[in-house]
N, C-alpha and C. Protein backbone atom coordinates (compact mmCIF):
# COMPACT_ATOMS: atom_id res chain seq x y z
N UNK A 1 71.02 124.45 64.82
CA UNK A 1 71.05 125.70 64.08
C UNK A 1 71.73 126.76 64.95
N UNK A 2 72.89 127.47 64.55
CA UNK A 2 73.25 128.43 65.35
C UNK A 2 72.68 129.61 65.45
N UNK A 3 71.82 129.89 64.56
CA UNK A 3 71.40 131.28 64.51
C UNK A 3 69.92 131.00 64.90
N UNK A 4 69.74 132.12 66.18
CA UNK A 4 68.87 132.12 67.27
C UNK A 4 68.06 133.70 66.56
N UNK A 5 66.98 133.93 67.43
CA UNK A 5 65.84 135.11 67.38
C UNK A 5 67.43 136.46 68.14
N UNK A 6 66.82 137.25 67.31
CA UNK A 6 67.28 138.77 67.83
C UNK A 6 68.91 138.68 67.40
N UNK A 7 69.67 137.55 66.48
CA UNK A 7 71.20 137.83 66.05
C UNK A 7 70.26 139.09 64.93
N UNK A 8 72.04 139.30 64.30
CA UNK A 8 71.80 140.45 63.37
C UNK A 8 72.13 139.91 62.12
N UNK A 9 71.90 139.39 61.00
CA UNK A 9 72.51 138.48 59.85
C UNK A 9 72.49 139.21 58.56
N UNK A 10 72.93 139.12 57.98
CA UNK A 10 73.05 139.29 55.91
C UNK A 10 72.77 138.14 55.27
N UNK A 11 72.03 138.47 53.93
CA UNK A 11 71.32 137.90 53.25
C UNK A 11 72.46 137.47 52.43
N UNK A 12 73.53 136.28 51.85
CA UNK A 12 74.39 136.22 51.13
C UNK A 12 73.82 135.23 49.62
N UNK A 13 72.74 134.95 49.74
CA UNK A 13 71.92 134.94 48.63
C UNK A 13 70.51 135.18 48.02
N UNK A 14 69.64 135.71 47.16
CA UNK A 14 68.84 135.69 46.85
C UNK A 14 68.23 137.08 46.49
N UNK A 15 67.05 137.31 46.04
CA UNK A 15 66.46 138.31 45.94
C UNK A 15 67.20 139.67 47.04
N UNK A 16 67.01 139.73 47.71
CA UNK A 16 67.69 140.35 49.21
C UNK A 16 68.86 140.28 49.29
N UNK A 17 69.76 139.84 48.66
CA UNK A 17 71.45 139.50 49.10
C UNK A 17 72.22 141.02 49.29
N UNK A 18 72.62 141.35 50.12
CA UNK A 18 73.62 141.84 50.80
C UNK A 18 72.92 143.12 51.77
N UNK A 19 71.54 142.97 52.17
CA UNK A 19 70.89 143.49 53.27
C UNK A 19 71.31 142.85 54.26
N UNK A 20 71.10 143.62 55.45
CA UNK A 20 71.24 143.04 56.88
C UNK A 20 69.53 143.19 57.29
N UNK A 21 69.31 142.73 58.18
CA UNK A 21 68.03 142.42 59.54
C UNK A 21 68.51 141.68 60.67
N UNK A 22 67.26 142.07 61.43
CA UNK A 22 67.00 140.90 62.68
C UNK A 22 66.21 140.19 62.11
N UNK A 23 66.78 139.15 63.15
CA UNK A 23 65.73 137.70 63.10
C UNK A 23 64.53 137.86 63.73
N UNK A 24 63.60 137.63 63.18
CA UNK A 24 62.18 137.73 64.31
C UNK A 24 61.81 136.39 65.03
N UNK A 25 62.36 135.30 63.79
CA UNK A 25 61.41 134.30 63.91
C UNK A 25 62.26 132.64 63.48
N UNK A 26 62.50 131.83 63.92
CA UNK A 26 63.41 131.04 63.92
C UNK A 26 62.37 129.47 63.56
N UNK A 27 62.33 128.63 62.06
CA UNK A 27 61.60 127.67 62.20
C UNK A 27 62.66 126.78 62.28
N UNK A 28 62.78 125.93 63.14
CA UNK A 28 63.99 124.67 63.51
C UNK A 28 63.70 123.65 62.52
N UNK A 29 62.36 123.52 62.64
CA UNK A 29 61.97 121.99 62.15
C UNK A 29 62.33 122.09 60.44
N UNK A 30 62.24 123.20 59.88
CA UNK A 30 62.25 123.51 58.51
C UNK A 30 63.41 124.09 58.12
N UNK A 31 63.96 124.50 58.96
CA UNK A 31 65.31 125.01 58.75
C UNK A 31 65.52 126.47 58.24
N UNK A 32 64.31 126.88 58.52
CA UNK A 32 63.87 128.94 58.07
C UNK A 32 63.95 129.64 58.82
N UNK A 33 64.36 130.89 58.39
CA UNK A 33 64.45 132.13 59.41
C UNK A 33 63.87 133.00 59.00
N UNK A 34 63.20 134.30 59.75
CA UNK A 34 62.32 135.01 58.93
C UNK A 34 63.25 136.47 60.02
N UNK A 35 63.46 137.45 58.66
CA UNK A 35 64.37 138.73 58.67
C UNK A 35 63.10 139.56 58.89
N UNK A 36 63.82 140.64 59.82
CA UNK A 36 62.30 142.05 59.82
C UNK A 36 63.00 142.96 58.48
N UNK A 37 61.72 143.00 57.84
CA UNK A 37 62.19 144.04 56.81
C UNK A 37 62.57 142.96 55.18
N UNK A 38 63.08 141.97 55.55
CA UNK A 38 63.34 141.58 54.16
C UNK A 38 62.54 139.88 53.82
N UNK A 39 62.79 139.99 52.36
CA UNK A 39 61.85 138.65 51.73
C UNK A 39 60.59 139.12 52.35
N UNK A 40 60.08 140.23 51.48
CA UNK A 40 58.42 140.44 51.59
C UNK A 40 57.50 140.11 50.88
N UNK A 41 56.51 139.31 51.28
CA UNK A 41 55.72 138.66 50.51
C UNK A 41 54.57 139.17 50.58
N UNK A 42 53.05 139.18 49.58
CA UNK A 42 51.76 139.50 49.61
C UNK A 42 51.32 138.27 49.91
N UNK A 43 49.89 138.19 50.87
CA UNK A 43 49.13 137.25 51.17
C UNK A 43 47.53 137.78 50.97
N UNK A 44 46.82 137.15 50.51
CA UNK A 44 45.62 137.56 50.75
C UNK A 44 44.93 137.09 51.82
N UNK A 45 44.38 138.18 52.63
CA UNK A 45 43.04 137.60 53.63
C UNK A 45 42.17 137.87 53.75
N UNK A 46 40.91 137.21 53.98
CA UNK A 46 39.68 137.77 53.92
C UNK A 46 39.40 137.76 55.39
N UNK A 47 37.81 138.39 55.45
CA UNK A 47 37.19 138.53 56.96
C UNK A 47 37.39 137.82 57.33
N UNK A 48 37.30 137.83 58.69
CA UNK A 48 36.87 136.29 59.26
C UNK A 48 36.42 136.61 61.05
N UNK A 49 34.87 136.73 61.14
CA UNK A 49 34.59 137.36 62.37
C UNK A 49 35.03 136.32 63.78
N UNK A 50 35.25 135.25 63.48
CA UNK A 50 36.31 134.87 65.21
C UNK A 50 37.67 136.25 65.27
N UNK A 51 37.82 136.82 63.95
CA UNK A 51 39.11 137.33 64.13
C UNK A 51 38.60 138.77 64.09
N UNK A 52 38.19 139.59 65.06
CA UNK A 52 37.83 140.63 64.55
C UNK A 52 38.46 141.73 64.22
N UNK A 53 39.78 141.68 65.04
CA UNK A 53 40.57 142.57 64.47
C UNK A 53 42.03 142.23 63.74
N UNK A 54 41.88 141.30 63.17
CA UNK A 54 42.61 140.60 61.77
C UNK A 54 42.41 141.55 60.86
N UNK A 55 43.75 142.00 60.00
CA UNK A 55 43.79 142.88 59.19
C UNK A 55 43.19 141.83 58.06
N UNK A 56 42.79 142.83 57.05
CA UNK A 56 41.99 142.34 55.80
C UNK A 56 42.24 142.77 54.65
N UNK A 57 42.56 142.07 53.59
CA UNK A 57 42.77 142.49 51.97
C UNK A 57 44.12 142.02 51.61
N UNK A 58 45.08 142.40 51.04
CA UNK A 58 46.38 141.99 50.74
C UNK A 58 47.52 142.32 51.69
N UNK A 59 48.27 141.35 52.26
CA UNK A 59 49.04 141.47 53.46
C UNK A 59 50.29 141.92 53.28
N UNK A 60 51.19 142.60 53.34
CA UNK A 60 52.37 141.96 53.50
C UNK A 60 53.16 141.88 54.60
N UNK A 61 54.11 140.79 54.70
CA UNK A 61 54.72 140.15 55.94
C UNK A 61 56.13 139.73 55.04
N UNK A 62 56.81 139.33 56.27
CA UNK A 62 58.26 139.13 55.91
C UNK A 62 57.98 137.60 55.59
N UNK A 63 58.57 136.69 54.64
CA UNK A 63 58.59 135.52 54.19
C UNK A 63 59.94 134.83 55.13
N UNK A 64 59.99 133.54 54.88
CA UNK A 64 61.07 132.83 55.44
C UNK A 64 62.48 132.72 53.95
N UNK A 65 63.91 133.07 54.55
CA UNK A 65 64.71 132.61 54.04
C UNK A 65 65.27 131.37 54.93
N UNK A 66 65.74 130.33 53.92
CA UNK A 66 66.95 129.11 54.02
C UNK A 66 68.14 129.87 54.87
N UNK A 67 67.94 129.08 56.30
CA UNK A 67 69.16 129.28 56.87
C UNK A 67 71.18 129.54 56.39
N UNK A 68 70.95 128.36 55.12
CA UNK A 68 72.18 128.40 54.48
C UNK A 68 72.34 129.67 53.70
N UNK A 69 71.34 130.84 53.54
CA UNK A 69 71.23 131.60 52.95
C UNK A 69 71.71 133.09 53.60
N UNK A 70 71.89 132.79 54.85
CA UNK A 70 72.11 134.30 55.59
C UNK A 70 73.52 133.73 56.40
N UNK A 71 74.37 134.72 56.76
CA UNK A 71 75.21 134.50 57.62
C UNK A 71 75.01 135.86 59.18
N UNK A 72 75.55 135.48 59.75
CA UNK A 72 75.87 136.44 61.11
C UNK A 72 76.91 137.34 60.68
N UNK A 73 76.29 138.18 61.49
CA UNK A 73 77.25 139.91 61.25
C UNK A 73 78.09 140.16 62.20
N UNK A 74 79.21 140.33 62.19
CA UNK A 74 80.58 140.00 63.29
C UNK A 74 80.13 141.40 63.62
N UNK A 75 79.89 141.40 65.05
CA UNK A 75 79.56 142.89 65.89
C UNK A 75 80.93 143.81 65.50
N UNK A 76 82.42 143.43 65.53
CA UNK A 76 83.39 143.98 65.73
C UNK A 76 83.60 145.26 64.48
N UNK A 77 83.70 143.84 62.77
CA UNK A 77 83.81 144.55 61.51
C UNK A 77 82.15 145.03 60.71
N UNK A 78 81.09 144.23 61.21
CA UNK A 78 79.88 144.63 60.55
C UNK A 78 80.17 143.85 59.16
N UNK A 79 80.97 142.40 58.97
CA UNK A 79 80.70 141.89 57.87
C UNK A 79 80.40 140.67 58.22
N UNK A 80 80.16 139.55 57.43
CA UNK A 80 79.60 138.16 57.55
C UNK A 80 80.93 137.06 57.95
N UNK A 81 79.98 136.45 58.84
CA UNK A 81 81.11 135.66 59.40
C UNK A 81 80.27 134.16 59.64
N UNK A 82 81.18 132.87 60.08
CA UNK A 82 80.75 131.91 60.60
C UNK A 82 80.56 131.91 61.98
N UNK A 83 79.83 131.00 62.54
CA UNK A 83 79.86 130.75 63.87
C UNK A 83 80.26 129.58 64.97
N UNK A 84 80.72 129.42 65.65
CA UNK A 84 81.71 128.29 66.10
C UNK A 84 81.27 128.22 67.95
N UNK A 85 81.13 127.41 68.80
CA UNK A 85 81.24 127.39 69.65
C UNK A 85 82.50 126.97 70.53
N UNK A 86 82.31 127.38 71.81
CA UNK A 86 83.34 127.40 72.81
C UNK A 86 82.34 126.95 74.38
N UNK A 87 83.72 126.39 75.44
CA UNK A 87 83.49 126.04 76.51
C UNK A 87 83.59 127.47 77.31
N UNK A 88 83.03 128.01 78.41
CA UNK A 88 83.41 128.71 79.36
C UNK A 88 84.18 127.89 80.68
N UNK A 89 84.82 128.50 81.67
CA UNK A 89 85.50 127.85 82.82
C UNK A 89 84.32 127.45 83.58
N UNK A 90 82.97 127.68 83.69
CA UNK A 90 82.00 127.06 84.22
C UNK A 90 81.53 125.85 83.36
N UNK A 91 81.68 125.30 81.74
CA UNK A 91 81.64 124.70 81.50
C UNK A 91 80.35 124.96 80.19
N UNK A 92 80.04 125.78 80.31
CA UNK A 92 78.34 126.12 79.50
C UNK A 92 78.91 126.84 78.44
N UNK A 93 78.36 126.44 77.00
CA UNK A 93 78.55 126.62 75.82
C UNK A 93 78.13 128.06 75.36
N UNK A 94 79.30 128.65 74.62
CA UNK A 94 78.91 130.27 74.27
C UNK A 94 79.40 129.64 72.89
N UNK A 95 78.54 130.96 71.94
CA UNK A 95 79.04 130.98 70.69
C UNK A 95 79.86 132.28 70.35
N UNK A 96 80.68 131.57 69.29
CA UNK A 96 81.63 132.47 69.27
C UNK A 96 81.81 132.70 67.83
N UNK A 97 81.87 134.40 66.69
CA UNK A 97 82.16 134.48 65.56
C UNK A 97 83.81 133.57 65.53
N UNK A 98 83.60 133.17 63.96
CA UNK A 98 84.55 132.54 63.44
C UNK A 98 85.90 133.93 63.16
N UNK A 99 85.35 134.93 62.09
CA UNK A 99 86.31 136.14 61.71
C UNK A 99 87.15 136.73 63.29
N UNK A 100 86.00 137.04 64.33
CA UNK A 100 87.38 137.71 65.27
C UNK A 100 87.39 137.25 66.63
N UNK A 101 86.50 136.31 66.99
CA UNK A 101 86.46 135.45 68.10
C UNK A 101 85.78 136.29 69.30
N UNK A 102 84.72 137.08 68.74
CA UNK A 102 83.70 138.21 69.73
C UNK A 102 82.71 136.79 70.21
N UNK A 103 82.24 137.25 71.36
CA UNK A 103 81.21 136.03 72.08
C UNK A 103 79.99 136.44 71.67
N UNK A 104 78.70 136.12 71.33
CA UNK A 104 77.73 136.65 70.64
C UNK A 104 76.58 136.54 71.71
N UNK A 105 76.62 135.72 72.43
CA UNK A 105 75.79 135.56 73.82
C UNK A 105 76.00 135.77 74.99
């Protein structure tokens, strides 16, 4: 997965499509990313005294979007781009936007 915690991405489908966020939260195994600020969902929770200071009643939190669903925000233009990697002369892998060839790491 190229897109790591703390890139900056756009939503290019869904409820949310054409917001930007950060990433907070990166699930590999599932292939989800979770945006601050967007895909907000209600949860209910009740007490629960191991948790004592667990918020209580109806939650909301940011939900997970489908990776195929957001792209990276080219630092240069501020629009959506792909991402591609590259070698450095030491040999260690940087990623690099596809639109203008800015290093992102």
């Amino acid at each position: 997965m190229k897109i790591r915690t703390d890139d900056e991405v756009v939503v290019i489908s869904g409820k949310d499509k054409g917001k930007t966020g950060k990433v907070i939260r990166v699930d590999r195994k599932r292939g989800r990313v979770f945006v601050e600020g967007l895909n907000i969902v209600k949860r209910h929770q009740r007490a629960n005294p191991a948790r004592a200071n667990a918020p209580v009643g109806v939650i909301e939190r940011e939900g997970s979007i489908h990776v195929s669903n957001v792209a990276i925000v080219d630092p240069k233009d501020k629009k959506p781009t792909r991402v591609g990697t590259t070698r450095t002369e030491q040999g260690a892998r940087m990623r690099v936007t596809k639109r203008s060839g800015t290093e992102l790491d």
